[in-house]
PDB file of N, CA and C in Angstrom:
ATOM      1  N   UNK A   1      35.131  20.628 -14.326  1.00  0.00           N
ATOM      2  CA  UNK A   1      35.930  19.997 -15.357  1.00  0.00           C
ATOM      3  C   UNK A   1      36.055  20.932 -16.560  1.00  0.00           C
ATOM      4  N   UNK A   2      34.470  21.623 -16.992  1.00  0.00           N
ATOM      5  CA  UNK A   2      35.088  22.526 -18.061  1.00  0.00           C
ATOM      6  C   UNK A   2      36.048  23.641 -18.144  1.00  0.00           C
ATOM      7  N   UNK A   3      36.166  24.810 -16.747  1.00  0.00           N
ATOM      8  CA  UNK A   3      36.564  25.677 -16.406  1.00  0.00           C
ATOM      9  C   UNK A   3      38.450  25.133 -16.262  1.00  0.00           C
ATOM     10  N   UNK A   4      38.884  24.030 -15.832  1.00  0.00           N
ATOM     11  CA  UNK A   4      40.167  23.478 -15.802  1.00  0.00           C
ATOM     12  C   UNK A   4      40.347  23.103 -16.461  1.00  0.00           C
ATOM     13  N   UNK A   5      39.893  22.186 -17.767  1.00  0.00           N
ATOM     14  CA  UNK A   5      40.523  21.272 -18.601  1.00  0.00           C
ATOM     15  C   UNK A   5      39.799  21.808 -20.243  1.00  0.00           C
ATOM     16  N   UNK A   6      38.944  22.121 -20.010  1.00  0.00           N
ATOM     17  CA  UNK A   6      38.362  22.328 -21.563  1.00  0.00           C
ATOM     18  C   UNK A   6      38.541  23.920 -22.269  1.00  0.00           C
ATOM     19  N   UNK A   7      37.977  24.143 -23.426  1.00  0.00           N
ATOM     20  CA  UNK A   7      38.125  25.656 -23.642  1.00  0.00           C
ATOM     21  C   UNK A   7      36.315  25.611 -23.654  1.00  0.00           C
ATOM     22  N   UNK A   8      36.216  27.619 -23.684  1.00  0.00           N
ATOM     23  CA  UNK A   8      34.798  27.769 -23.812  1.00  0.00           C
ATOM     24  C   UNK A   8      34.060  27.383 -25.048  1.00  0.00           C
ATOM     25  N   UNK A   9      34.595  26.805 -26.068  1.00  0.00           N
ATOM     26  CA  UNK A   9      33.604  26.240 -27.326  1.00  0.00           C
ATOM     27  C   UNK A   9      32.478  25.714 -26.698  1.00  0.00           C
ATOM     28  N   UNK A  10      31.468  25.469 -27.683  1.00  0.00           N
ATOM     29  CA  UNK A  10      30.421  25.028 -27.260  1.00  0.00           C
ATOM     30  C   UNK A  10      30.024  23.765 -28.669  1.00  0.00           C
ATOM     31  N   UNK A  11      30.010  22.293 -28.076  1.00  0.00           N
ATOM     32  CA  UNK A  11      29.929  21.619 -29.285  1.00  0.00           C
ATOM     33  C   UNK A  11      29.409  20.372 -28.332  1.00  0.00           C
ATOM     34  N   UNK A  12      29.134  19.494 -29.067  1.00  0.00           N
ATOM     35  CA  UNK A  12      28.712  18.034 -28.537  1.00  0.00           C
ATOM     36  C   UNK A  12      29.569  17.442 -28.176  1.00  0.00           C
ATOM     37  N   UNK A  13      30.914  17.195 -28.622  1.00  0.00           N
ATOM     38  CA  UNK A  13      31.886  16.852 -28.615  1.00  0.00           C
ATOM     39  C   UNK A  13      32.508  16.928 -26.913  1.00  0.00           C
ATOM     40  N   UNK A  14      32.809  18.714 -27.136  1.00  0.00           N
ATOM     41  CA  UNK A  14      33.674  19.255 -25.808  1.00  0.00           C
ATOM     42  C   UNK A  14      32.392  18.612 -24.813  1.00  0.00           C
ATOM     43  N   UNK A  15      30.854  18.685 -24.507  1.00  0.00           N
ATOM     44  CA  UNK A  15      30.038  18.371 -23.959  1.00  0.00           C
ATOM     45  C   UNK A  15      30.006  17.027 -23.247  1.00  0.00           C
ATOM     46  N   UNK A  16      30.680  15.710 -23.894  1.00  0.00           N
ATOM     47  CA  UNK A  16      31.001  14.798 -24.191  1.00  0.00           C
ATOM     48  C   UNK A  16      32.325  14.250 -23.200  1.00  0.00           C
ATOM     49  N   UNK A  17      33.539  15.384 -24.005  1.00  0.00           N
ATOM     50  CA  UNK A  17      34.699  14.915 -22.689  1.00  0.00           C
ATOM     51  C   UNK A  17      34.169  15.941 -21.733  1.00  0.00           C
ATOM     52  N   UNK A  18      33.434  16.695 -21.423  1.00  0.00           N
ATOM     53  CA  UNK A  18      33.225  17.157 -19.996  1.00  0.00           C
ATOM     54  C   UNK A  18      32.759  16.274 -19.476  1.00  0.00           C
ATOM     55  N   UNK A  19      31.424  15.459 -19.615  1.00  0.00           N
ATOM     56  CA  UNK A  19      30.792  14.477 -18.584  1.00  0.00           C
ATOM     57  C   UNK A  19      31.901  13.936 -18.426  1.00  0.00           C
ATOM     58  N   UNK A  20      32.830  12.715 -19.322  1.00  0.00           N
ATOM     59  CA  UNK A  20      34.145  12.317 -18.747  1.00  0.00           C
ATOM     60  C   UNK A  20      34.678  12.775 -18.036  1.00  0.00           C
ATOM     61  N   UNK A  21      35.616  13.497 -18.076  1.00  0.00           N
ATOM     62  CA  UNK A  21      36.316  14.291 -17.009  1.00  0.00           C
ATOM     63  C   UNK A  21      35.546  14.932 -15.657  1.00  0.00           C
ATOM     64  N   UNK A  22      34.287  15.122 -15.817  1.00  0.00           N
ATOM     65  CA  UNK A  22      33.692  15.178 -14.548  1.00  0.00           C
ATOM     66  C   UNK A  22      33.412  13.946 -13.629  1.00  0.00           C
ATOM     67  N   UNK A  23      33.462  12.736 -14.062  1.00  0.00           N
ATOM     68  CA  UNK A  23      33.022  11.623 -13.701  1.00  0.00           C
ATOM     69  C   UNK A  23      34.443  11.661 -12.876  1.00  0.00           C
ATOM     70  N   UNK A  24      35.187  11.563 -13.646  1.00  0.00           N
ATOM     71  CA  UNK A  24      36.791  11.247 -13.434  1.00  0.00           C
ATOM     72  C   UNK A  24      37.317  11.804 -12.620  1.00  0.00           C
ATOM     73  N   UNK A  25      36.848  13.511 -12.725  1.00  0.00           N
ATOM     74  CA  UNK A  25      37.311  13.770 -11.445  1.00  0.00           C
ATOM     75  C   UNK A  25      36.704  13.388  -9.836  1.00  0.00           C
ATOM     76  N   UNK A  26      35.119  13.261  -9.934  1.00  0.00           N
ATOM     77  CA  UNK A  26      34.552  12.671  -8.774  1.00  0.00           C
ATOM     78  C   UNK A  26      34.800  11.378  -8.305  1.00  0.00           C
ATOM     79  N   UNK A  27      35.242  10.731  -9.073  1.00  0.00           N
ATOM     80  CA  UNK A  27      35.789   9.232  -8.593  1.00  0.00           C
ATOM     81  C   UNK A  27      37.171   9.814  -8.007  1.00  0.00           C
ATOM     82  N   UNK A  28      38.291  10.559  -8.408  1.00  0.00           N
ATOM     83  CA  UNK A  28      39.493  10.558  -8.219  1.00  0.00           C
ATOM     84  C   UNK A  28      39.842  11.440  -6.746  1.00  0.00           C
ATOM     85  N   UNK A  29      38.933  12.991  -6.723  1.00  0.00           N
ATOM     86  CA  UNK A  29      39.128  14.013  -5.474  1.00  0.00           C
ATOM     87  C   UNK A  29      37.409  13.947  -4.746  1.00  0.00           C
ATOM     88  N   UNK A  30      37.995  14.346  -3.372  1.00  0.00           N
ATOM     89  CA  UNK A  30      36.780  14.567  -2.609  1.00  0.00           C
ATOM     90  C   UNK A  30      36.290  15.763  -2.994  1.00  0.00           C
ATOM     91  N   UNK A  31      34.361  15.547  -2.882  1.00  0.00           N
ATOM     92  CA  UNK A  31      34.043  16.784  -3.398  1.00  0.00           C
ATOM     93  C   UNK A  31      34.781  18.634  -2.754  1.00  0.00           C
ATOM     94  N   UNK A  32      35.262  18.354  -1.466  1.00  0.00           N
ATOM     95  CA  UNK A  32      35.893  19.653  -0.895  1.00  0.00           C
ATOM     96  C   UNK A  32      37.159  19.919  -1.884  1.00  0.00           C
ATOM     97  N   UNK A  33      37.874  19.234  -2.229  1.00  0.00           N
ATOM     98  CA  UNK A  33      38.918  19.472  -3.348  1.00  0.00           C
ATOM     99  C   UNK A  33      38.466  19.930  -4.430  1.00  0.00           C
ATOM    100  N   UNK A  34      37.402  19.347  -4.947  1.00  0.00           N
ATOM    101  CA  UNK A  34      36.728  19.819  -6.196  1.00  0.00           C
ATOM    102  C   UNK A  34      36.524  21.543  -6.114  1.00  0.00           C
ATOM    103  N   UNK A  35      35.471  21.350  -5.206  1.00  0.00           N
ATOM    104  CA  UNK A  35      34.833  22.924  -4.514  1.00  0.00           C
ATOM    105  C   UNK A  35      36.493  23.772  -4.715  1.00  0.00           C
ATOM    106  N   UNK A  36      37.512  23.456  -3.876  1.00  0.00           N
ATOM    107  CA  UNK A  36      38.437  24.200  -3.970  1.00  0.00           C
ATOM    108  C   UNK A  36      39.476  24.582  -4.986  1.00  0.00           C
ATOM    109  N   UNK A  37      39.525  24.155  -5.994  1.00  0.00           N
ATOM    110  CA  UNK A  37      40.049  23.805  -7.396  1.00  0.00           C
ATOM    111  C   UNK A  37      38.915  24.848  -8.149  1.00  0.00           C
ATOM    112  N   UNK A  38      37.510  24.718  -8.235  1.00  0.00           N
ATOM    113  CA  UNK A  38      36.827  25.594  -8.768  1.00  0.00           C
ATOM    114  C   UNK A  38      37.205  26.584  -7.718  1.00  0.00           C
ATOM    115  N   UNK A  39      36.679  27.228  -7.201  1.00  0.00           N
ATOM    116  CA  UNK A  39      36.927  28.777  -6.639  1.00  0.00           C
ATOM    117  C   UNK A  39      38.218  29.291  -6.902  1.00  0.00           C
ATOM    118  N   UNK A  40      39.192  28.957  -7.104  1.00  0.00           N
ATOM    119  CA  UNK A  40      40.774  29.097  -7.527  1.00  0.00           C
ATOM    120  C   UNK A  40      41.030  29.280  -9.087  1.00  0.00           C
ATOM    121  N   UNK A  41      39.755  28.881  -9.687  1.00  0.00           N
ATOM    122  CA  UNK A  41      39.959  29.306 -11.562  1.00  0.00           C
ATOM    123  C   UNK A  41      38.435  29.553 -11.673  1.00  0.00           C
ATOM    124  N   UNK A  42      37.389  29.811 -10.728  1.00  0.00           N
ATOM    125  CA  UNK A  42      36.366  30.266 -11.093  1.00  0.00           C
ATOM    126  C   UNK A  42      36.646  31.934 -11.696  1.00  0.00           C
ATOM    127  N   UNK A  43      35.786  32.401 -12.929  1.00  0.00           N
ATOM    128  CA  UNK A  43      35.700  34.084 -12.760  1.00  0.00           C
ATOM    129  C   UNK A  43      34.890  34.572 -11.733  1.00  0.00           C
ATOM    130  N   UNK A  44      35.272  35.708 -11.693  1.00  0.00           N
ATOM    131  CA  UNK A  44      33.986  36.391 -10.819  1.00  0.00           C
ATOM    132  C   UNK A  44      33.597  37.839 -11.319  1.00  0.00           C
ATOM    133  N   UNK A  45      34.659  37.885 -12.640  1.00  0.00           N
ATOM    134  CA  UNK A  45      34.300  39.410 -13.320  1.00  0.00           C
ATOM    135  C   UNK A  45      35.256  39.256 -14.046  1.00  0.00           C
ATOM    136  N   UNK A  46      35.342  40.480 -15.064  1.00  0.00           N
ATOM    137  CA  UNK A  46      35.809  40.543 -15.874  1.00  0.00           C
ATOM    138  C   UNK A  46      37.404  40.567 -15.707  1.00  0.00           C
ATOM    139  N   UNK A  47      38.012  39.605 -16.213  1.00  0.00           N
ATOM    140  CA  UNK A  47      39.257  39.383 -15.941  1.00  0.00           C
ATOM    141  C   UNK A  47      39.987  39.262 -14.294  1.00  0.00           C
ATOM    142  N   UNK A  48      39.172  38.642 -13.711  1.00  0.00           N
ATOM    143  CA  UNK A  48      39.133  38.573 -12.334  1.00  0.00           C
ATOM    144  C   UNK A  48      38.803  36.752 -12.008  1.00  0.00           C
ATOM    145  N   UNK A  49      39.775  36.418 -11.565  1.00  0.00           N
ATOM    146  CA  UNK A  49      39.841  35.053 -11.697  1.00  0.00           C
ATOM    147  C   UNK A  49      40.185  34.646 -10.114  1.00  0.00           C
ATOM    148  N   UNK A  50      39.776  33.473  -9.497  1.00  0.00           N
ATOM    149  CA  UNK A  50      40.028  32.964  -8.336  1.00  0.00           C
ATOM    150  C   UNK A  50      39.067  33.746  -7.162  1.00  0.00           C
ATOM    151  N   UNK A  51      38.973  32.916  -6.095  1.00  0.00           N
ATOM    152  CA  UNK A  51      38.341  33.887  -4.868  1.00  0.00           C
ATOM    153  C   UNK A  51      39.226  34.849  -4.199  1.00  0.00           C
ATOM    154  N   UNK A  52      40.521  34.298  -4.116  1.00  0.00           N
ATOM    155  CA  UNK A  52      41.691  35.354  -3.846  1.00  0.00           C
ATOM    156  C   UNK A  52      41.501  36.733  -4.639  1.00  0.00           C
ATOM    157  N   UNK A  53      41.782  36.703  -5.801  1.00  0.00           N
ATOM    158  CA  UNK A  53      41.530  38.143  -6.580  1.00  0.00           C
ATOM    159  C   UNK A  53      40.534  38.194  -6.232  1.00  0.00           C
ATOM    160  N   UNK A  54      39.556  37.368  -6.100  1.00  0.00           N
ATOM    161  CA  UNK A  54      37.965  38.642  -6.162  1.00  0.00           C
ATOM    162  C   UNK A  54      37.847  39.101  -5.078  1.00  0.00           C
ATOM    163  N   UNK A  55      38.205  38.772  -4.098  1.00  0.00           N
ATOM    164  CA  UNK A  55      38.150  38.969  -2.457  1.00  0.00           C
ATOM    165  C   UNK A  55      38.827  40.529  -2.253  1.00  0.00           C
ATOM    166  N   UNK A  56      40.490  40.332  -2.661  1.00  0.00           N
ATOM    167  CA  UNK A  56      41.629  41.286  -2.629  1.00  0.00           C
ATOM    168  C   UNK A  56      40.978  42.454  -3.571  1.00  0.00           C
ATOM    169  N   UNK A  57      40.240  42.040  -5.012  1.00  0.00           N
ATOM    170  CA  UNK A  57      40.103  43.165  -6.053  1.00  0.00           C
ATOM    171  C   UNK A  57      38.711  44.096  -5.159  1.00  0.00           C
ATOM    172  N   UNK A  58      37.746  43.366  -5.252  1.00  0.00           N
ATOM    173  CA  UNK A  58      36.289  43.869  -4.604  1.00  0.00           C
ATOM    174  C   UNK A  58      35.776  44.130  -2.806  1.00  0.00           C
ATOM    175  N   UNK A  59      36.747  43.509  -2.113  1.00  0.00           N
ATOM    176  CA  UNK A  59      37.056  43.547  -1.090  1.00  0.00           C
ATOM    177  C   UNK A  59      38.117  44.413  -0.114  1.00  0.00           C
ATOM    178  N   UNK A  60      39.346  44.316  -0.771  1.00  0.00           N
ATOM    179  CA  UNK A  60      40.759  44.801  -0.408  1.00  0.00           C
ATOM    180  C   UNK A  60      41.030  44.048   1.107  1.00  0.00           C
ATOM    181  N   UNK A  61      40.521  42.255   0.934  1.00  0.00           N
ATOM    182  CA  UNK A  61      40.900  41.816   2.122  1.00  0.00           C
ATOM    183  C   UNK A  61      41.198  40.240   1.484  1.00  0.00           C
ATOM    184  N   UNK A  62      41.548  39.298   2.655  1.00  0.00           N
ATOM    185  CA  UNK A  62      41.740  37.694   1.957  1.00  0.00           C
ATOM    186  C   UNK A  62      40.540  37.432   2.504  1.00  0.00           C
ATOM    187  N   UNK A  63      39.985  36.116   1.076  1.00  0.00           N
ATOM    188  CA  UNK A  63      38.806  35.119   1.131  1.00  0.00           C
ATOM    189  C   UNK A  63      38.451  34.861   2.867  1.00  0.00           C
ATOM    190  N   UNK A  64      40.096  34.421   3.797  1.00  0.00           N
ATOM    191  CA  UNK A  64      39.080  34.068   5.733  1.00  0.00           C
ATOM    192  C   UNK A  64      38.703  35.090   5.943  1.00  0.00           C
ATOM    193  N   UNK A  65      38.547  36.634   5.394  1.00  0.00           N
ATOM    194  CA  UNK A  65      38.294  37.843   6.094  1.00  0.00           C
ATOM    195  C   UNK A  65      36.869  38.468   6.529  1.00  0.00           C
ATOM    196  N   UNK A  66      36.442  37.577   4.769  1.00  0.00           N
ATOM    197  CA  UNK A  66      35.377  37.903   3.954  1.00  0.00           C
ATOM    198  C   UNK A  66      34.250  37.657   5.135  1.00  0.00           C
ATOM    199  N   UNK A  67      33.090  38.421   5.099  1.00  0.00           N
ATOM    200  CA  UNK A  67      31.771  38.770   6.226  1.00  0.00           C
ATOM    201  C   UNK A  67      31.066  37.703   5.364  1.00  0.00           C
ATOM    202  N   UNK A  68      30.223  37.047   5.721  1.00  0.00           N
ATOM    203  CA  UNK A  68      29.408  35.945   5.586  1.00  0.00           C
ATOM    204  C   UNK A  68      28.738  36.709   4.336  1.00  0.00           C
ATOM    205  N   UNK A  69      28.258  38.041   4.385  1.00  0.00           N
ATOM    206  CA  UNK A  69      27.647  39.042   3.304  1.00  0.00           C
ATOM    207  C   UNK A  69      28.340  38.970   1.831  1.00  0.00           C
ATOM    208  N   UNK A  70      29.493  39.104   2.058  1.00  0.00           N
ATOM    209  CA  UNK A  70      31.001  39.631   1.232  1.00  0.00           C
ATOM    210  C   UNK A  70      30.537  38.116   0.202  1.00  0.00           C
ATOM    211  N   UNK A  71      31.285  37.159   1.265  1.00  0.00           N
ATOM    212  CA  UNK A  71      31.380  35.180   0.228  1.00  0.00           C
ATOM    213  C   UNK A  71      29.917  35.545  -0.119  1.00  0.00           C
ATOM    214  N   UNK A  72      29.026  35.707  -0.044  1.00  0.00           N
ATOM    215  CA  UNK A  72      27.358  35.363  -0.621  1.00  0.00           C
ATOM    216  C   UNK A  72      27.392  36.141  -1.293  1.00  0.00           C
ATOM    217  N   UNK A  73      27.596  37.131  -1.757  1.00  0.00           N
ATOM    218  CA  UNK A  73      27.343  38.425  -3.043  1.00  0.00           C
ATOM    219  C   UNK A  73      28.587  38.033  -4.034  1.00  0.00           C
ATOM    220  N   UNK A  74      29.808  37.099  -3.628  1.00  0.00           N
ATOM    221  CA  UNK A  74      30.685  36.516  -4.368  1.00  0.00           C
ATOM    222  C   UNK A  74      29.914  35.197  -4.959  1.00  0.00           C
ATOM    223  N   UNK A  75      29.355  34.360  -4.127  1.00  0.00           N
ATOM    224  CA  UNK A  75      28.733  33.202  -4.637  1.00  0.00           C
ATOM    225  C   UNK A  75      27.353  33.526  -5.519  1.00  0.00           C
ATOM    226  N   UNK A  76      26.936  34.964  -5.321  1.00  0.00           N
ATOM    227  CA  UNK A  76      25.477  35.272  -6.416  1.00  0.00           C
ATOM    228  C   UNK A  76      25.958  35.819  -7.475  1.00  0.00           C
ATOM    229  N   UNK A  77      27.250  35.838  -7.981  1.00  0.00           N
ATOM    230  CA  UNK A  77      27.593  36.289  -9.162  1.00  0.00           C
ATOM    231  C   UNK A  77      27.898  35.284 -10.120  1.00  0.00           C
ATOM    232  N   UNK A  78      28.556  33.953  -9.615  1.00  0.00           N
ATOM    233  CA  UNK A  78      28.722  32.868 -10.018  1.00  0.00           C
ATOM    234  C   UNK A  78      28.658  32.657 -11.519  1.00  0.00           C
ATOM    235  N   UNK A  79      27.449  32.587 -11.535  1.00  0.00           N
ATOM    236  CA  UNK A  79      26.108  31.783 -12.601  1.00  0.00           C
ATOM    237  C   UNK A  79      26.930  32.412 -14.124  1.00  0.00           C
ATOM    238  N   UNK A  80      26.943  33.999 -13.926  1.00  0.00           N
ATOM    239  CA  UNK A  80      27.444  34.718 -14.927  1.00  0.00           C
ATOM    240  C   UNK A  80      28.042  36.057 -14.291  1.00  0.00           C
ATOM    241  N   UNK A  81      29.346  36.071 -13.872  1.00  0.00           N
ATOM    242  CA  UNK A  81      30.304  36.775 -13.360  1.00  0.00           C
ATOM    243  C   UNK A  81      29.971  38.404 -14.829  1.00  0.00           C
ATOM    244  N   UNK A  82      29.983  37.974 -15.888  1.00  0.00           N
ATOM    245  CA  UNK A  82      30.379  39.016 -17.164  1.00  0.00           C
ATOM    246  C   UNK A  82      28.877  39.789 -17.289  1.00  0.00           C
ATOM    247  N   UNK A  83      27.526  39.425 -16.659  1.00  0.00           N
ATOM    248  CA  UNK A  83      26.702  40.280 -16.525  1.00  0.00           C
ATOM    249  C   UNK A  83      25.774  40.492 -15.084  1.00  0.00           C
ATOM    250  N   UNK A  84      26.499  39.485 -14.380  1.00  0.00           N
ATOM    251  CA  UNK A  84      26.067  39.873 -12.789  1.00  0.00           C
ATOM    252  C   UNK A  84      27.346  40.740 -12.477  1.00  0.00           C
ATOM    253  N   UNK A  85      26.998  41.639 -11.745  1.00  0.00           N
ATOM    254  CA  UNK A  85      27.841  42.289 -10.940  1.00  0.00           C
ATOM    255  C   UNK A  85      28.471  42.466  -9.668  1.00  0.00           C
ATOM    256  N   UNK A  86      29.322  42.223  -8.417  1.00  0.00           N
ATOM    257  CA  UNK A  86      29.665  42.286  -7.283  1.00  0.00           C
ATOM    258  C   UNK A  86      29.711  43.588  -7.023  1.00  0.00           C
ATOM    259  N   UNK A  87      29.936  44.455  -7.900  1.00  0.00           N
ATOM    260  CA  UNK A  87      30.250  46.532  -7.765  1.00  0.00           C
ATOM    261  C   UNK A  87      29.320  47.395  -7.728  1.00  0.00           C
ATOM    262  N   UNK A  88      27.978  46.583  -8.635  1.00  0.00           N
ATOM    263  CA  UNK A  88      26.234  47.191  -8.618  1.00  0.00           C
ATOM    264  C   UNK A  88      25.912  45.796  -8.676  1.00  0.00           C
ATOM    265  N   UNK A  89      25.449  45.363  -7.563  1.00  0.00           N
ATOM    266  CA  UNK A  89      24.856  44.460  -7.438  1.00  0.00           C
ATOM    267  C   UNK A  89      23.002  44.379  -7.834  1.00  0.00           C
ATOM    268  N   UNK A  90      22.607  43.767  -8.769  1.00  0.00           N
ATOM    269  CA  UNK A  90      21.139  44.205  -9.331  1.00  0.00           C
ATOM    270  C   UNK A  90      19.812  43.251  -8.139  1.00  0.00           C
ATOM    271  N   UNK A  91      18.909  44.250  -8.255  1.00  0.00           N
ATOM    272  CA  UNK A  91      17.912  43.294  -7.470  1.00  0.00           C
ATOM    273  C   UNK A  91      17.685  41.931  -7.704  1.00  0.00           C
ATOM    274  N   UNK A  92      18.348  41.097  -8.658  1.00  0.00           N
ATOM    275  CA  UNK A  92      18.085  39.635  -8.807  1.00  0.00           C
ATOM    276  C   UNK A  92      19.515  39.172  -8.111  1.00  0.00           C
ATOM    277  N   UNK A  93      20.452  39.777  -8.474  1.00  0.00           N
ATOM    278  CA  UNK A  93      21.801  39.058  -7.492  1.00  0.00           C
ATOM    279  C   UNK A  93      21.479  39.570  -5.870  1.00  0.00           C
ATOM    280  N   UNK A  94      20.720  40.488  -5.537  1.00  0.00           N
ATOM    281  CA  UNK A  94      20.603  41.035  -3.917  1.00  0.00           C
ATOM    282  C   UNK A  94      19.731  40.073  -3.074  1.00  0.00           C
ATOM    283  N   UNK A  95      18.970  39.530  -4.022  1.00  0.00           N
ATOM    284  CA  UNK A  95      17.923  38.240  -3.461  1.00  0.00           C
ATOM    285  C   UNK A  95      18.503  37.068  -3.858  1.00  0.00           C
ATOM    286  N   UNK A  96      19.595  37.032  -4.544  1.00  0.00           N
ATOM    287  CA  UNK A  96      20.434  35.779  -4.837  1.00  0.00           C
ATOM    288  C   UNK A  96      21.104  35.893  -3.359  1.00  0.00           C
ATOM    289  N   UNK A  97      21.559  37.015  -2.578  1.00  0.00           N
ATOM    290  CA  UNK A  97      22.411  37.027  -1.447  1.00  0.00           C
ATOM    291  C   UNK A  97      21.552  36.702  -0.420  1.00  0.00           C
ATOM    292  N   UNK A  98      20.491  36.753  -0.651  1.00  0.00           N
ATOM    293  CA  UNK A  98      19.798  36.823   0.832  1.00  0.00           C
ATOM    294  C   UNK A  98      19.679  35.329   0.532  1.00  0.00           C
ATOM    295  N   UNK A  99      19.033  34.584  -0.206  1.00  0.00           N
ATOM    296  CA  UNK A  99      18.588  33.418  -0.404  1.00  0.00           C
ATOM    297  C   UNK A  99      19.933  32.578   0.266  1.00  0.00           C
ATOM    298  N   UNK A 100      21.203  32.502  -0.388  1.00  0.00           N
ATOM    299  CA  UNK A 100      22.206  32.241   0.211  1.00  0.00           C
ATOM    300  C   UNK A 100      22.770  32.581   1.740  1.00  0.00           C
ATOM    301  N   UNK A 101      22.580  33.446   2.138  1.00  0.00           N
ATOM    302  CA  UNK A 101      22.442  33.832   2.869  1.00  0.00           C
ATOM    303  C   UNK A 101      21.771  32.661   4.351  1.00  0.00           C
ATOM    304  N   UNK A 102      19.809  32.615   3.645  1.00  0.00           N
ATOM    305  CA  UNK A 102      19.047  32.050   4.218  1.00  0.00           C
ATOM    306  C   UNK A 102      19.974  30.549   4.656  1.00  0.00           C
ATOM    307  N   UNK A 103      20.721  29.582   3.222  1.00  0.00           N
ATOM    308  CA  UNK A 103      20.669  28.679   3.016  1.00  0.00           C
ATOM    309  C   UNK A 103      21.808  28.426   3.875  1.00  0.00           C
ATOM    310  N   UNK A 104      22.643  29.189   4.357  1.00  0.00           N
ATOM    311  CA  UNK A 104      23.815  29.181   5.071  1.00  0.00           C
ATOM    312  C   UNK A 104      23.702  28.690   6.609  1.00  0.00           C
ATOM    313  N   UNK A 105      22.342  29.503   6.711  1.00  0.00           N
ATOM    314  CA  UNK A 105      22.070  29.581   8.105  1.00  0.00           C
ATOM    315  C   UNK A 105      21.536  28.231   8.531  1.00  0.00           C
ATOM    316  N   UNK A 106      20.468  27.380   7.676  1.00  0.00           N
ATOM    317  CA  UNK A 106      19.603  26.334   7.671  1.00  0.00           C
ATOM    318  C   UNK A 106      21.012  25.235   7.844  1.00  0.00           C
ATOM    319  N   UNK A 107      22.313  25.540   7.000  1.00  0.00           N
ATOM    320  CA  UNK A 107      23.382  24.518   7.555  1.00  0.00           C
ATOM    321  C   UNK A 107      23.483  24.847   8.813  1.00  0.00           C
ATOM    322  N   UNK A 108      23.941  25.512   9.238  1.00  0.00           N
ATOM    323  CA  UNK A 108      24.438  25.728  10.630  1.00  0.00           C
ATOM    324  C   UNK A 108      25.437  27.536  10.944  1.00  0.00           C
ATOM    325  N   UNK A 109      24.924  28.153  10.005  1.00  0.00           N
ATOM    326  CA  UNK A 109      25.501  29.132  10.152  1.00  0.00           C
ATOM    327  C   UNK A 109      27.278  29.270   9.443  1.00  0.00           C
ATOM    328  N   UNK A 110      27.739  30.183  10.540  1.00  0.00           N
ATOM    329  CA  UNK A 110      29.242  30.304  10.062  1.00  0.00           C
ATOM    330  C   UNK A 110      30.148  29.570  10.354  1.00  0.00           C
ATOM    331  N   UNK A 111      29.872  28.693  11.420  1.00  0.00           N
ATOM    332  CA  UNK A 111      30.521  27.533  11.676  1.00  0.00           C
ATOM    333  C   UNK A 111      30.820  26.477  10.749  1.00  0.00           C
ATOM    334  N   UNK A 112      29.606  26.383   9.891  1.00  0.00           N
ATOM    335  CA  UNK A 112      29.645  25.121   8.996  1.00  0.00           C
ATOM    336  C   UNK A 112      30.838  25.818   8.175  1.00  0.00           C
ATOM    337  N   UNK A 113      31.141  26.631   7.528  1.00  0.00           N
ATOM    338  CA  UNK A 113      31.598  27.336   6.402  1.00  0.00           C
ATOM    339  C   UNK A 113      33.756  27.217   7.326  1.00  0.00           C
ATOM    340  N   UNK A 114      33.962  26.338   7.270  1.00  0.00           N
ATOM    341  CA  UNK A 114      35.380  26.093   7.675  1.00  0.00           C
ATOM    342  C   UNK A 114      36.439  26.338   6.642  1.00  0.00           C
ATOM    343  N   UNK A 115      37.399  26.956   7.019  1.00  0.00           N
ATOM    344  CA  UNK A 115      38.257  27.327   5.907  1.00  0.00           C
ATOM    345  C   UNK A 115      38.976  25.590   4.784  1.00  0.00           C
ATOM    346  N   UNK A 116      39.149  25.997   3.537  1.00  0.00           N
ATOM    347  CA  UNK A 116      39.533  24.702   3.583  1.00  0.00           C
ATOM    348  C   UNK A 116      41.130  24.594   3.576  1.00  0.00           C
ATOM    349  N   UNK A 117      41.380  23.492   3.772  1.00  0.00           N
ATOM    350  CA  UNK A 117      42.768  23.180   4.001  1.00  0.00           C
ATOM    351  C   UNK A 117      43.391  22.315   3.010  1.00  0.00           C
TER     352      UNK A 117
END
């Protein structure tokens, strides 16, 4: 909800209509819509917006292309895209990949991970 509808201020206020609008949106879309709406205006670096660009910019391929490795070193940057890196990835994002990684597998591997539609 903050990343689509709010700006980055930081106040009680904006804090306030975020829980709203987060509520609002979970009553309104299934969480897979949600998921897909964020990755589409998530950053992932500096001026690098969506999984498409980050895929095409850091990759030079599309998001279905991406090696199970590729999406997990995209998903360990997440947290803070502007001092984690996907290009030097640091020993705390490399064990962020493996961990993900791990957690992928405990679903069911690459199967679970279906493109969404």
């Amino acid at each position: 909800a903050k990343n689509l509808f709010l700006s980055p201020s930081r106040s009680y206020l904006r804090k306030a209509i975020e829980a709203y609008f987060t509520v609002l949106l979970e009553a309104l879309w299934p969480k897979r819509r949600i998921l897909e709406i964020y990755l589409n205006i998530a950053e992932f670096g500096d001026g690098v917006f969506g999984v498409a660009a980050a895929s095409e910019i850091y990759f030079h391929k599309s998001p279905r292309d991406l090696t199970a490795e590729e999406a997990a070193l995209l998903a360990a940057v997440l947290p803070n895209p502007r001092v984690l890196s996907v290009r030097r990835p640091s020993r705390f994002v490399r064990a962020r990949v493996a961990w993900i990684l791990r957690q992928m597998q405990q679903l069911g591997g690459s199967g679970y991970l279906r493109p969404l539609r």
